[in-house]
N, C-alpha and C. Protein backbone atom coordinates (compact mmCIF):
# COMPACT_ATOMS: atom_id res chain seq x y z
N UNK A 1 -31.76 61.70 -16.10
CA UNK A 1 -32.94 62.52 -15.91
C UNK A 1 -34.11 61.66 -15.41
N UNK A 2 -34.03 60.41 -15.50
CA UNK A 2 -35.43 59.74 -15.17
C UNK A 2 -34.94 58.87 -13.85
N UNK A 3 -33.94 59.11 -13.45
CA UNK A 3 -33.67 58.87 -11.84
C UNK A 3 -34.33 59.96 -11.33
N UNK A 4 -34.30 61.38 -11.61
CA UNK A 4 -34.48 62.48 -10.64
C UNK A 4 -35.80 62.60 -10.98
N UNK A 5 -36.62 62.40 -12.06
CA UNK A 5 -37.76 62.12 -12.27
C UNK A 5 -38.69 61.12 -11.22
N UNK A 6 -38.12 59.65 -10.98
CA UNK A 6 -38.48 58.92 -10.24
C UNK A 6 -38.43 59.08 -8.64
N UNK A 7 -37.39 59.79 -8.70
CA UNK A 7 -36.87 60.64 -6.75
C UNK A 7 -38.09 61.46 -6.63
N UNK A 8 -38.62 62.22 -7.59
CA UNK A 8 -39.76 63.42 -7.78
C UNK A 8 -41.33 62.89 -7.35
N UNK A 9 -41.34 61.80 -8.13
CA UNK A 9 -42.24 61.27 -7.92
C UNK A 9 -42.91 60.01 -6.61
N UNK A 10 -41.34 59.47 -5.93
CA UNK A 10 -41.33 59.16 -5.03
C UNK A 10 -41.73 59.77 -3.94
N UNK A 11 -40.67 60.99 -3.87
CA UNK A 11 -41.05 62.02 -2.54
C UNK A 11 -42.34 62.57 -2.68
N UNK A 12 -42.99 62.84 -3.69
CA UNK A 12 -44.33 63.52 -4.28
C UNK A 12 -45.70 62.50 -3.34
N UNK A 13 -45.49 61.15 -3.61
CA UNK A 13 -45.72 60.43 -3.10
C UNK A 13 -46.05 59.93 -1.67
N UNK A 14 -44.69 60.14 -1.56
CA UNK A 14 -44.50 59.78 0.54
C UNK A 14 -45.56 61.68 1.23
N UNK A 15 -45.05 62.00 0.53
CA UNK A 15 -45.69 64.06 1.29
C UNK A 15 -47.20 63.64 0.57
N UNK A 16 -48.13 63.27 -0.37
CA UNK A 16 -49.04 62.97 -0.65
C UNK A 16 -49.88 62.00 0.26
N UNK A 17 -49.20 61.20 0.81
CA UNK A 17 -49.82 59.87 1.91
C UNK A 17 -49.85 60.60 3.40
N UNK A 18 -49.28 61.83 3.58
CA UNK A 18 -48.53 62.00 5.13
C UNK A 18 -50.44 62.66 5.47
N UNK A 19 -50.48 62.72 6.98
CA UNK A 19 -51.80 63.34 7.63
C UNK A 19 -51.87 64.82 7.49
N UNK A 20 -50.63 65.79 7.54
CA UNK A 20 -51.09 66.75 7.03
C UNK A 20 -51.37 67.74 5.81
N UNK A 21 -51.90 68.93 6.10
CA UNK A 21 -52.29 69.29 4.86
C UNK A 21 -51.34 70.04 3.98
N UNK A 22 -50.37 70.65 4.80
CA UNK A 22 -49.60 71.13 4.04
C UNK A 22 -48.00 70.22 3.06
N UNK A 23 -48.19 69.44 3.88
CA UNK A 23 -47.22 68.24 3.14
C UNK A 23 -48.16 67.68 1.75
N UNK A 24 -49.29 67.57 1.94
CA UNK A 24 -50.01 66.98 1.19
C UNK A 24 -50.06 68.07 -0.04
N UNK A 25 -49.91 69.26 0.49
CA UNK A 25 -49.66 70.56 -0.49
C UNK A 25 -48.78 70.19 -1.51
N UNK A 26 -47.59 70.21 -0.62
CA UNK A 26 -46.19 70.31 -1.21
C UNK A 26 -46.16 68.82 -2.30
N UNK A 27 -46.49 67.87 -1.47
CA UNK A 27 -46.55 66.57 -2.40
C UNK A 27 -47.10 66.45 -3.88
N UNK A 28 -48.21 67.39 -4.25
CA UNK A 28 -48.67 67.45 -5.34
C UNK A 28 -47.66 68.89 -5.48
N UNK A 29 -47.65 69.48 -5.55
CA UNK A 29 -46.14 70.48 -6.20
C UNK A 29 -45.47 69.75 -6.88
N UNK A 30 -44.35 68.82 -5.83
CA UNK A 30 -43.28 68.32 -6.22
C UNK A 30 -44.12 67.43 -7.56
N UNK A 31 -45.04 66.64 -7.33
CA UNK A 31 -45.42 65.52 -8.20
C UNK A 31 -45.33 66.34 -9.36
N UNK A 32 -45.87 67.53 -10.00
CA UNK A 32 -46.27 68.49 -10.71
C UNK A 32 -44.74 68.24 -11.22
N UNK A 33 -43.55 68.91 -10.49
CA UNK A 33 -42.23 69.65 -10.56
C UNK A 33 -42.10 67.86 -11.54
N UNK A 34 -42.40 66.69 -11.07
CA UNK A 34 -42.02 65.27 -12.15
C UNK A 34 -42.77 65.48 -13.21
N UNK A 35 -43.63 65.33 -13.23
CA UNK A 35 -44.55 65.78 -14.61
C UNK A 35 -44.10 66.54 -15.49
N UNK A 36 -43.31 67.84 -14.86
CA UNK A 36 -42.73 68.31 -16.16
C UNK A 36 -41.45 68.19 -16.74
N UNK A 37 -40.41 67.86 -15.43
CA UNK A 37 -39.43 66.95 -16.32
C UNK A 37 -39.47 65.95 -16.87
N UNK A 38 -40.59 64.87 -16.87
CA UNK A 38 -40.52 63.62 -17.40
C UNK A 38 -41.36 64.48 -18.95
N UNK A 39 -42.07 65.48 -19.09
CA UNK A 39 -42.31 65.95 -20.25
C UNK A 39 -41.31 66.66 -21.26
N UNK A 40 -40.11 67.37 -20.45
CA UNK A 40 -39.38 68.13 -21.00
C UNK A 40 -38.38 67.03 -21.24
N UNK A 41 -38.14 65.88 -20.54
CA UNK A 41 -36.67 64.77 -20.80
C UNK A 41 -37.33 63.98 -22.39
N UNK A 42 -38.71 63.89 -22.41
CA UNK A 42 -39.62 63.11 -23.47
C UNK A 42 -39.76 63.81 -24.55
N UNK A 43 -39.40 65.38 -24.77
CA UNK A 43 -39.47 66.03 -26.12
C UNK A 43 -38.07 66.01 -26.79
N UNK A 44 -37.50 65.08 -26.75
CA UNK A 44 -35.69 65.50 -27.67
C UNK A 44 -35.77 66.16 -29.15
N UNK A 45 -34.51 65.92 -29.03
CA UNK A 45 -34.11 65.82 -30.66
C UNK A 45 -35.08 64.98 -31.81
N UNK A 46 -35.51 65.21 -32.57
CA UNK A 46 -36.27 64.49 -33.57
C UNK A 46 -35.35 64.19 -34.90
N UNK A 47 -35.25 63.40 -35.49
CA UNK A 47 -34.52 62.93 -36.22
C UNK A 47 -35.22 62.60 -37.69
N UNK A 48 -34.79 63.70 -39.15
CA UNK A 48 -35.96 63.73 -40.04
C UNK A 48 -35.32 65.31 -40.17
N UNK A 49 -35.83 66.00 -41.28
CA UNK A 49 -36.21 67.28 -41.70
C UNK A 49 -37.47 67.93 -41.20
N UNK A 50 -37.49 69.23 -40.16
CA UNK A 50 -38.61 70.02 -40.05
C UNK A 50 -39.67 70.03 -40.96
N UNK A 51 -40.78 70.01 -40.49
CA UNK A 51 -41.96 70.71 -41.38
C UNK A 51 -41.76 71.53 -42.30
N UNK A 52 -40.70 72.57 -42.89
CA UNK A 52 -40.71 73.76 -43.05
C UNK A 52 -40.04 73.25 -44.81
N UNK A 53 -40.60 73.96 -46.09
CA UNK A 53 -39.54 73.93 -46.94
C UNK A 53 -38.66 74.56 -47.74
N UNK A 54 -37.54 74.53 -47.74
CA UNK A 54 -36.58 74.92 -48.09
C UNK A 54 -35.30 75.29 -47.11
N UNK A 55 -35.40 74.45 -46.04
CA UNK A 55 -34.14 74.20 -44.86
C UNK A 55 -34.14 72.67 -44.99
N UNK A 56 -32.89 72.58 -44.84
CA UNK A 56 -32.33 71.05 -44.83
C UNK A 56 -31.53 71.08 -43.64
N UNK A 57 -32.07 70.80 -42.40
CA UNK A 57 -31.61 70.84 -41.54
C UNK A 57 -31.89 69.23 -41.00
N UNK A 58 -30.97 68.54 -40.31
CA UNK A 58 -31.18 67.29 -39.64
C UNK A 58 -32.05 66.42 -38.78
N UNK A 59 -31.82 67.87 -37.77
CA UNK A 59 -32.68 67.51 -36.46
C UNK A 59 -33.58 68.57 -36.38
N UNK A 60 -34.89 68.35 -35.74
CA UNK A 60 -35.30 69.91 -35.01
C UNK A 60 -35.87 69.55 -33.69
N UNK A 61 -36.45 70.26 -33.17
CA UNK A 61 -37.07 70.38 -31.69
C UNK A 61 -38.37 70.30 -31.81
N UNK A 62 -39.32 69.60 -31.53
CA UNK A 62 -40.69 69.21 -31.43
C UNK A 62 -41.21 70.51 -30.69
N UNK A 63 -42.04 71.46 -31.05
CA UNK A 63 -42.81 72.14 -29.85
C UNK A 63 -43.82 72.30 -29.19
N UNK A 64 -44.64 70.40 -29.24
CA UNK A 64 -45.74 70.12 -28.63
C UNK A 64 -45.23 70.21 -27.20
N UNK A 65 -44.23 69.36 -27.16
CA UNK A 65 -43.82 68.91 -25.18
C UNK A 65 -43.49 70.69 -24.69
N UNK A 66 -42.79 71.50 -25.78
CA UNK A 66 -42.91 72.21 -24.68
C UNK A 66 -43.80 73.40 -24.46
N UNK A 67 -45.17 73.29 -25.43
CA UNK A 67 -46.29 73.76 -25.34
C UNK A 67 -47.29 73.02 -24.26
N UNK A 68 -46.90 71.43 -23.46
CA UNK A 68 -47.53 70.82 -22.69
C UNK A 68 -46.86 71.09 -21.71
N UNK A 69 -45.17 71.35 -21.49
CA UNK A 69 -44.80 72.02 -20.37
C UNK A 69 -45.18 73.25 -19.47
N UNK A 70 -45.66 73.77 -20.31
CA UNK A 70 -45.81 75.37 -20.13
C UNK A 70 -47.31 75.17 -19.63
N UNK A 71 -48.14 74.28 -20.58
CA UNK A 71 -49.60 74.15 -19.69
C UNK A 71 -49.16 73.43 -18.27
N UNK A 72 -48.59 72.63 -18.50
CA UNK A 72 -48.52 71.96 -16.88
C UNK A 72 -48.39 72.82 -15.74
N UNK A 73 -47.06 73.80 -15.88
CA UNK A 73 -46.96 74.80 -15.15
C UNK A 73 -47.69 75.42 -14.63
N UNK A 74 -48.96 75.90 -15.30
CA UNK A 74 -49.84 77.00 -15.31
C UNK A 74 -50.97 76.13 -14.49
N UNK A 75 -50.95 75.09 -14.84
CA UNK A 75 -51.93 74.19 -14.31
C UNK A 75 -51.28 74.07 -12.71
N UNK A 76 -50.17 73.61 -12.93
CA UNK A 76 -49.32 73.06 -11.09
C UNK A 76 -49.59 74.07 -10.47
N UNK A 77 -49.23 75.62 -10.59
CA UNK A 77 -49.37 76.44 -9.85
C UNK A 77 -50.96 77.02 -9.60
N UNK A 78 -51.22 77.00 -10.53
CA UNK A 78 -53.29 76.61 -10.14
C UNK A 78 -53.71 76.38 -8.83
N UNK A 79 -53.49 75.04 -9.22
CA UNK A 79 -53.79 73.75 -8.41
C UNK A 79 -53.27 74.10 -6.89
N UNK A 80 -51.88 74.52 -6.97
CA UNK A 80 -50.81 74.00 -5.49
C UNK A 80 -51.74 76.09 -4.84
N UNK A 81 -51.97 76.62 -5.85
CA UNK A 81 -52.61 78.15 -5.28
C UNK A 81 -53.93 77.88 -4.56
N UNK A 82 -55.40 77.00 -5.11
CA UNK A 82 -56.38 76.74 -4.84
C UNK A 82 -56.00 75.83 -3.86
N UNK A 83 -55.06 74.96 -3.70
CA UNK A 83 -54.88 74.21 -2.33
C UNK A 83 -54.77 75.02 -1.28
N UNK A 84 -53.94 75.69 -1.23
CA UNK A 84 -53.53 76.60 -0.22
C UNK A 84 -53.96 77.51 0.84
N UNK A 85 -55.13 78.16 -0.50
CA UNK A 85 -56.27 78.69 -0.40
C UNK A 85 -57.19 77.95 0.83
N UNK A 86 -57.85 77.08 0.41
CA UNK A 86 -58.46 76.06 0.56
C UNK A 86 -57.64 75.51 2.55
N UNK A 87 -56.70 74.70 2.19
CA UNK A 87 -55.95 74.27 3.68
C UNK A 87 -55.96 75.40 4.67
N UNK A 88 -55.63 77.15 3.93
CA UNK A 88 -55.94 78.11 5.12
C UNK A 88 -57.09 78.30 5.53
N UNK A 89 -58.00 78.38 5.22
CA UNK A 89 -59.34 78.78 5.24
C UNK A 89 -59.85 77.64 6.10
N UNK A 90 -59.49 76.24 6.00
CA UNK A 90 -59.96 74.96 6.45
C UNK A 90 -59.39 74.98 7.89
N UNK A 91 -58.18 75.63 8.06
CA UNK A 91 -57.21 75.89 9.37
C UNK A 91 -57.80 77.18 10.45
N UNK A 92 -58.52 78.54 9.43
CA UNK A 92 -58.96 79.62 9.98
C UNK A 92 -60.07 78.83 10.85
N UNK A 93 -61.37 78.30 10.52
CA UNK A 93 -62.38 77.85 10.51
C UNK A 93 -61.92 76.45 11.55
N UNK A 94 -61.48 75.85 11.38
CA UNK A 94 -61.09 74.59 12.40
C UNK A 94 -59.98 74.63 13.34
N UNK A 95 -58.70 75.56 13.17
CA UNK A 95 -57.75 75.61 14.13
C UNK A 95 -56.59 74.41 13.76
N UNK A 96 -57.19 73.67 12.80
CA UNK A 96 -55.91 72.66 12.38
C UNK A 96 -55.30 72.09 11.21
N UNK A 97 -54.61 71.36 10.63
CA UNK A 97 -54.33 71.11 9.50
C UNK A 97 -54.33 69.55 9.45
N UNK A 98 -54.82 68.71 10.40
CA UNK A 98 -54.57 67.63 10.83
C UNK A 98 -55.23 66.69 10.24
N UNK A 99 -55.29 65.99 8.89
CA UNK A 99 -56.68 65.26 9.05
C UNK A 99 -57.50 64.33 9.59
N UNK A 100 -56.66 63.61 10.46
CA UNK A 100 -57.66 62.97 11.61
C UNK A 100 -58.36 64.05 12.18
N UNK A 101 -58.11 65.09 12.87
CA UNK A 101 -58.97 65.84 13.67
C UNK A 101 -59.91 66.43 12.47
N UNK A 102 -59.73 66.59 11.09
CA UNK A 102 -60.90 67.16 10.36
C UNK A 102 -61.46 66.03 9.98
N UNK A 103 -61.45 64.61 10.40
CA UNK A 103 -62.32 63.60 10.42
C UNK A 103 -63.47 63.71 11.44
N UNK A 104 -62.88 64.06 12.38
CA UNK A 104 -63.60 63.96 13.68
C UNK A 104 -64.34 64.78 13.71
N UNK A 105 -64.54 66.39 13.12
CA UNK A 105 -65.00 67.42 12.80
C UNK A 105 -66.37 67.03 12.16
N UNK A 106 -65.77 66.36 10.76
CA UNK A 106 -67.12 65.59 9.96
C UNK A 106 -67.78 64.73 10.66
N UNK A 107 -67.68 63.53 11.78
CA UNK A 107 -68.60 63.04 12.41
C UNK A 107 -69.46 63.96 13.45
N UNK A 108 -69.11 65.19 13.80
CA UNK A 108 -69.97 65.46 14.39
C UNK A 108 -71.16 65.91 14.06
């Protein structure tokens, strides 16, 4: 899981550095899509008796990570929605997605 985690965050990466905007979209997505497997691979098995008394049970399931999964989500898709938003509107108004040419835009 923390190979495909690291692939996630790689490619997240390379589409994060690229000139346009919509790669740059997708790049924080994917980065997002690592964030929450490296949260969901990080909540295991816990080892100990639950909080709870009168079960004697071994193991249980932590349900902070996947109360932080579920925010992440809500957050990634936020985020990758207000981008989107944002890159069309920047494309309506300028004609491009390019950011050298929305450099050139700002010097004038």
């Amino acid at each position: 899981m923390s190979i495909v985690v690291g692939i996630l965050f790689a490619i997240g990466t390379y589409l994060i550095l690229s000139k346009t905007l919509l790669r740059i979209i997708l790049g924080v997505s994917i980065f997002g899509h690592g964030v929450n497997l490296l949260l969901l691979s990080m909540g295991g098995l816990k080892k100990g008796g639950p909080p709870l008394l009168g079960l004697k049970e071994s193991s249980f399931t932590d349900p902070l990570p996947q109360a932080l999964l579920l925010t992440a989500i809500v957050i990634n898709f936020a985020t990758t929605a207000l981008f989107l938003v944002l890159s069309y509107r920047a494309y309506k108004v300028l004609g491009t997605d390019d950011l050298e040419e929305l450099r050139s835009y700002e010097d004038e």
